[in-house]
C-alpha atoms as a PDB file:
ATOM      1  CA  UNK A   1      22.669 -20.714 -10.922  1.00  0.00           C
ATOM      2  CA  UNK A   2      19.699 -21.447 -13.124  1.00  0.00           C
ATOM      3  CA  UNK A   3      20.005 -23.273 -15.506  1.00  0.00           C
ATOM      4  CA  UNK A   4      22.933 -25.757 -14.656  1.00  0.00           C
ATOM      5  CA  UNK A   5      21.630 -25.879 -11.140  1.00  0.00           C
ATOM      6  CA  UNK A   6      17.606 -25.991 -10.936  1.00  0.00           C
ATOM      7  CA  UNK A   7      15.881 -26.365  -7.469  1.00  0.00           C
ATOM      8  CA  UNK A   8      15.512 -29.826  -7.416  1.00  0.00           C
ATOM      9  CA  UNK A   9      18.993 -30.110  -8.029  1.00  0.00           C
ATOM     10  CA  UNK A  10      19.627 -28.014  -4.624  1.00  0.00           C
ATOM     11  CA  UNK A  11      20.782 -29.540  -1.357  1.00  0.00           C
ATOM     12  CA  UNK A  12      22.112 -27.872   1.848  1.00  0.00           C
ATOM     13  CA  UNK A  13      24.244 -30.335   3.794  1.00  0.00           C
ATOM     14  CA  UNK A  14      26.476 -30.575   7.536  1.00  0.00           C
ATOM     15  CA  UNK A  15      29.809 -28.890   7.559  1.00  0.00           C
ATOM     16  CA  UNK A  16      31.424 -32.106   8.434  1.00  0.00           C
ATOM     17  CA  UNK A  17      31.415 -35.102   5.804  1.00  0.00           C
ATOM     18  CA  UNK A  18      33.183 -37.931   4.832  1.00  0.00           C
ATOM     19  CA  UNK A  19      34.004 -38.802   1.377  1.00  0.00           C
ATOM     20  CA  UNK A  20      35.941 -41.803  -0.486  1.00  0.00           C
ATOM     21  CA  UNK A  21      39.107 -41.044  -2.762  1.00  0.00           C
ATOM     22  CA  UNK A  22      36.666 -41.769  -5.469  1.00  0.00           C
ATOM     23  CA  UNK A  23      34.315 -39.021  -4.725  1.00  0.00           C
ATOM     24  CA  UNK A  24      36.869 -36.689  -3.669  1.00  0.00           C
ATOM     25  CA  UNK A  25      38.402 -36.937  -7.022  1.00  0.00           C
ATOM     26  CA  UNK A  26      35.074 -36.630  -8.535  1.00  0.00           C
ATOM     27  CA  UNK A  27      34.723 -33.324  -6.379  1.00  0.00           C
ATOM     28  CA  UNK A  28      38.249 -31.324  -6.539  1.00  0.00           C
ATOM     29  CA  UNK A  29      38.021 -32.721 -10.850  1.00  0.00           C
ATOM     30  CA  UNK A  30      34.740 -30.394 -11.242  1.00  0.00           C
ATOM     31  CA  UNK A  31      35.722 -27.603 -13.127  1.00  0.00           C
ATOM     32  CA  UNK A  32      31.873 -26.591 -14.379  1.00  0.00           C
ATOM     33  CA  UNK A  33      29.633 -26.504 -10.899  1.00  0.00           C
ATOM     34  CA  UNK A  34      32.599 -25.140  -8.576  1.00  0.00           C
ATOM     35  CA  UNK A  35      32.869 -21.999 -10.870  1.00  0.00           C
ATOM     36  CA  UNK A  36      28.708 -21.448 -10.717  1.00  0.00           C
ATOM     37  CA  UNK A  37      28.791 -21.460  -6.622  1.00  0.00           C
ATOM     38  CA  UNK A  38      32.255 -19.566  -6.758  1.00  0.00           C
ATOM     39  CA  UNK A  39      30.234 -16.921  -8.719  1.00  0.00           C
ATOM     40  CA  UNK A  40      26.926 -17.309  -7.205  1.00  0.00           C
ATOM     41  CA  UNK A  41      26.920 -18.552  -4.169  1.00  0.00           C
ATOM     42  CA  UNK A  42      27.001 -15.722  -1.055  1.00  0.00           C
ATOM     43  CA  UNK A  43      25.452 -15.703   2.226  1.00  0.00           C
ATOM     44  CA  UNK A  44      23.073 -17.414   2.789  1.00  0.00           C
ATOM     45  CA  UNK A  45      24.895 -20.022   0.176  1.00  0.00           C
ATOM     46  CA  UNK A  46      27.914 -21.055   1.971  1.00  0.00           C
ATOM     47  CA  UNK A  47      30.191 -23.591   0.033  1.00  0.00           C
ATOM     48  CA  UNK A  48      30.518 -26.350   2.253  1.00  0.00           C
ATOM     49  CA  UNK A  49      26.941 -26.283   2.887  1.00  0.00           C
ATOM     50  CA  UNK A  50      25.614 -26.268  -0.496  1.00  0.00           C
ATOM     51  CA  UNK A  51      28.108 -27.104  -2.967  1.00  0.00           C
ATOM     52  CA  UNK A  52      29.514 -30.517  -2.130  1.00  0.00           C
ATOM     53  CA  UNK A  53      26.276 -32.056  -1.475  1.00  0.00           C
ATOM     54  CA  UNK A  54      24.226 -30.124  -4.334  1.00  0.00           C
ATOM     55  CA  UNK A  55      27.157 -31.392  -6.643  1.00  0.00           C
ATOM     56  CA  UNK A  56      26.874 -34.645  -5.654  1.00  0.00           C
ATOM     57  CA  UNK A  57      23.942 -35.080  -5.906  1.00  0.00           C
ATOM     58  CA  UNK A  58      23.429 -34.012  -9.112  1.00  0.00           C
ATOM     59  CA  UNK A  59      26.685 -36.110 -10.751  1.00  0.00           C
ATOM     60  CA  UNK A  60      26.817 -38.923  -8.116  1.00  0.00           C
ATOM     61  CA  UNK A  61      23.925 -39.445  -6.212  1.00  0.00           C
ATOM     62  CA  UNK A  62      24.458 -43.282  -5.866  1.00  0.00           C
ATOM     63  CA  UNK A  63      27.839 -42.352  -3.869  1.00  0.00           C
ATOM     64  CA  UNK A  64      25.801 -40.702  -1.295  1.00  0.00           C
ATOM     65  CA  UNK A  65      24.679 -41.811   2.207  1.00  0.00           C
ATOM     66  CA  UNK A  66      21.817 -38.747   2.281  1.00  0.00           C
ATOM     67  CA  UNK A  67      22.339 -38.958   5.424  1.00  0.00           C
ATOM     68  CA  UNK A  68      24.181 -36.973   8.494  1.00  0.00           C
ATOM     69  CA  UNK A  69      26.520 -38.338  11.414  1.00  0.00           C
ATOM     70  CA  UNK A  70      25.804 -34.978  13.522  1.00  0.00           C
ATOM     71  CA  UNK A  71      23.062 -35.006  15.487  1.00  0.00           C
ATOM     72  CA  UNK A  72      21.234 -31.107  15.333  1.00  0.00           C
ATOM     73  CA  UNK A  73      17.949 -29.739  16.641  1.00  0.00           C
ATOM     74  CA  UNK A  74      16.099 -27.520  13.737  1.00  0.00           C
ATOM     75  CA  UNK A  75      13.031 -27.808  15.845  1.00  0.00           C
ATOM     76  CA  UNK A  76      13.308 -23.861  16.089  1.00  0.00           C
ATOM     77  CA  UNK A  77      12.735 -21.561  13.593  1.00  0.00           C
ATOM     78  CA  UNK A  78      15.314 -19.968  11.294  1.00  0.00           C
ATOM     79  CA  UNK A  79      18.348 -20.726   9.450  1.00  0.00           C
ATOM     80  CA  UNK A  80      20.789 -21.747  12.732  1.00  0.00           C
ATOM     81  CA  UNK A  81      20.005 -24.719  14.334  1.00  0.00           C
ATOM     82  CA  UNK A  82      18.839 -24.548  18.436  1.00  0.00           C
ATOM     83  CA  UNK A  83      22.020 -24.142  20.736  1.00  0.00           C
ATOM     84  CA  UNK A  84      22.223 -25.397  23.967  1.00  0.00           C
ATOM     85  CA  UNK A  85      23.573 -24.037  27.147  1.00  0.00           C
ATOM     86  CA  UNK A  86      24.370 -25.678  30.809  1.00  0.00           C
ATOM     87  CA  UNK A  87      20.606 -26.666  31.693  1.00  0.00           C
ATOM     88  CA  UNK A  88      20.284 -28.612  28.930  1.00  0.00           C
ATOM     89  CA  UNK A  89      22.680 -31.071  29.931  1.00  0.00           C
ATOM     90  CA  UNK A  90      21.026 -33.693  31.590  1.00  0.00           C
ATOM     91  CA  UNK A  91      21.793 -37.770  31.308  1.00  0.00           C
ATOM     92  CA  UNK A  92      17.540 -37.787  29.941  1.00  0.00           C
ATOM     93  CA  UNK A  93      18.920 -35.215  26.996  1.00  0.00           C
ATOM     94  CA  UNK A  94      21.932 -37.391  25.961  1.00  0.00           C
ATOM     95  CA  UNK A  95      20.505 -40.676  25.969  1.00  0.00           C
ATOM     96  CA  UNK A  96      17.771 -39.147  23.727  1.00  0.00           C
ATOM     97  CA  UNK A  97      20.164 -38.236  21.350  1.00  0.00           C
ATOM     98  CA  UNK A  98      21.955 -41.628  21.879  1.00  0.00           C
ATOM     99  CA  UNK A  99      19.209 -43.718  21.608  1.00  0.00           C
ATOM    100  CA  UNK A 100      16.495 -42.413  19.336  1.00  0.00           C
ATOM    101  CA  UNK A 101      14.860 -45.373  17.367  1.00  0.00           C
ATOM    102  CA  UNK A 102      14.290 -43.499  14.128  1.00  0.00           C
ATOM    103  CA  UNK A 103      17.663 -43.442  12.026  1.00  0.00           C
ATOM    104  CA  UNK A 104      16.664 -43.459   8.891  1.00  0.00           C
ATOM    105  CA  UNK A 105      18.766 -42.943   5.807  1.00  0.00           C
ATOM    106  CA  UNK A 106      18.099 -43.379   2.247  1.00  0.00           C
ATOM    107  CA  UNK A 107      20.292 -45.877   0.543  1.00  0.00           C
ATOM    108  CA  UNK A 108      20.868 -46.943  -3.069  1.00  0.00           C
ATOM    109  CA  UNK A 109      17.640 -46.153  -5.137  1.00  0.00           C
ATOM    110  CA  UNK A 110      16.090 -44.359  -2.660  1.00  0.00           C
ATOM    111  CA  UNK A 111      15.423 -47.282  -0.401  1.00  0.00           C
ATOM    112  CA  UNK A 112      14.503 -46.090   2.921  1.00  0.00           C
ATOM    113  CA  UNK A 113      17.219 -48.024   5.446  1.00  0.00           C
ATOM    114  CA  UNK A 114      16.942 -47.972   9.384  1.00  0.00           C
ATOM    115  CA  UNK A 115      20.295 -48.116  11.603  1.00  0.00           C
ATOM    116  CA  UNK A 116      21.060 -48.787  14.905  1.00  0.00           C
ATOM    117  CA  UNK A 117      23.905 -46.479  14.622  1.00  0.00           C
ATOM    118  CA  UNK A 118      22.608 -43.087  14.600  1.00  0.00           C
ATOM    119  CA  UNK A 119      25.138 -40.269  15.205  1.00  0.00           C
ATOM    120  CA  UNK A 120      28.357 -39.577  16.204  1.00  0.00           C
ATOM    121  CA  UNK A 121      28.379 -35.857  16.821  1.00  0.00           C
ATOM    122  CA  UNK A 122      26.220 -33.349  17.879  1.00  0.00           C
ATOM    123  CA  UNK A 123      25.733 -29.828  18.199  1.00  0.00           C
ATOM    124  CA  UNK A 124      25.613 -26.757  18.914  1.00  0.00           C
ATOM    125  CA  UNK A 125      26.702 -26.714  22.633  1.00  0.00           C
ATOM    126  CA  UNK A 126      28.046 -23.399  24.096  1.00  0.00           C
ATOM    127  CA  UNK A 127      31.216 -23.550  25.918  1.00  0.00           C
ATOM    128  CA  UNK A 128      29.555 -23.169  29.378  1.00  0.00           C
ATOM    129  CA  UNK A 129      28.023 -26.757  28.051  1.00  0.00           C
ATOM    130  CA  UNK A 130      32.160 -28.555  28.897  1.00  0.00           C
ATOM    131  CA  UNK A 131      31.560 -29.095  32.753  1.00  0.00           C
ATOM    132  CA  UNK A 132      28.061 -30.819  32.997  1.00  0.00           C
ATOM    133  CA  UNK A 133      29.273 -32.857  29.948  1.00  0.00           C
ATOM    134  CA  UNK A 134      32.171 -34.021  31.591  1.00  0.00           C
ATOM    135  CA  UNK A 135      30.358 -34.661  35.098  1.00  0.00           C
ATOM    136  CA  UNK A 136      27.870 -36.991  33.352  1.00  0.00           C
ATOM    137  CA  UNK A 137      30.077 -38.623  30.701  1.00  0.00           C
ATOM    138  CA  UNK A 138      31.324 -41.686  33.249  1.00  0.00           C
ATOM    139  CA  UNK A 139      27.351 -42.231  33.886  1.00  0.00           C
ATOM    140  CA  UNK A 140      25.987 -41.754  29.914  1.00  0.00           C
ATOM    141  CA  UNK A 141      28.658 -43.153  28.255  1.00  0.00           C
ATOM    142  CA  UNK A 142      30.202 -45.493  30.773  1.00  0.00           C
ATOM    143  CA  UNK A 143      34.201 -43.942  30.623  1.00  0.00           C
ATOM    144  CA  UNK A 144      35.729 -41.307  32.281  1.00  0.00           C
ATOM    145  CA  UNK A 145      37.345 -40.087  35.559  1.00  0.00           C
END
């Protein structure tokens, strides 16, 4: 992708994102970056990993948050984040995720923000994961049956 796209340029980013109109625009206008990934980019480069947030990062930087609203455990090695299966599901494990003090984000000129609101999502929780969630959902989160 060299040279439109150098290294620094290069940002992998979540699956799920938000965008304004104005960005969107900004995104579905490119006709110059879109055709290098389209070309280029193949497993491990995966589109909606790679190209949204390496494109705006290079052309609209100030439009972005840097940050992510899912909450994911790369503690482990390799290119997947951890997943988590029934044991793992504990009230201690959710209000750790809930209520971590260190949100960080980097706003407008790289100013390093803290936020009380950290996350809204999280994964990667197996299937087998549904039952202990639900169980402890009316004690963690304070709704339910």
């Amino acid at each position: 992708m060299y040279p439109q796209i150098n290294i620094t340029h290069w940002r992998k980013g979540s699956q799920r994102f938000e965008t304004t109109r104005e960005l969107a625009l900004h995104i579905i206008e490119d006709t110059v970056y879109y055709k290098i990934f389209d070309q280029y980019c193949k497993p491990p480069c995966y589109m909606d990993e790679h190209y949204i947030p390496t494109f705006v990062h290079m052309l609209h930087g100030e439009m972005s948050a840097n940050r992510s609203l899912t909450w994911v455990d790369w503690s482990r090695a390799g290119p997947h984040p951890a997943r988590f299966i029934w044991p793992d599901v504990t009230d201690e494990f959710l209000n750790r995720i809930r209520f971590t003090d260190k949100c960080p984000y980097y706003g407008k000129d790289s100013e390093n923000i803290t936020s009380s609101k950290c996350v809204l999502f999280a994964r990667k929780f197996t299937k087998e994961t549904l039952e202990p969630l639900l169980r402890i959902s009316p004690l963690v989160l304070g709704f339910g049956p």
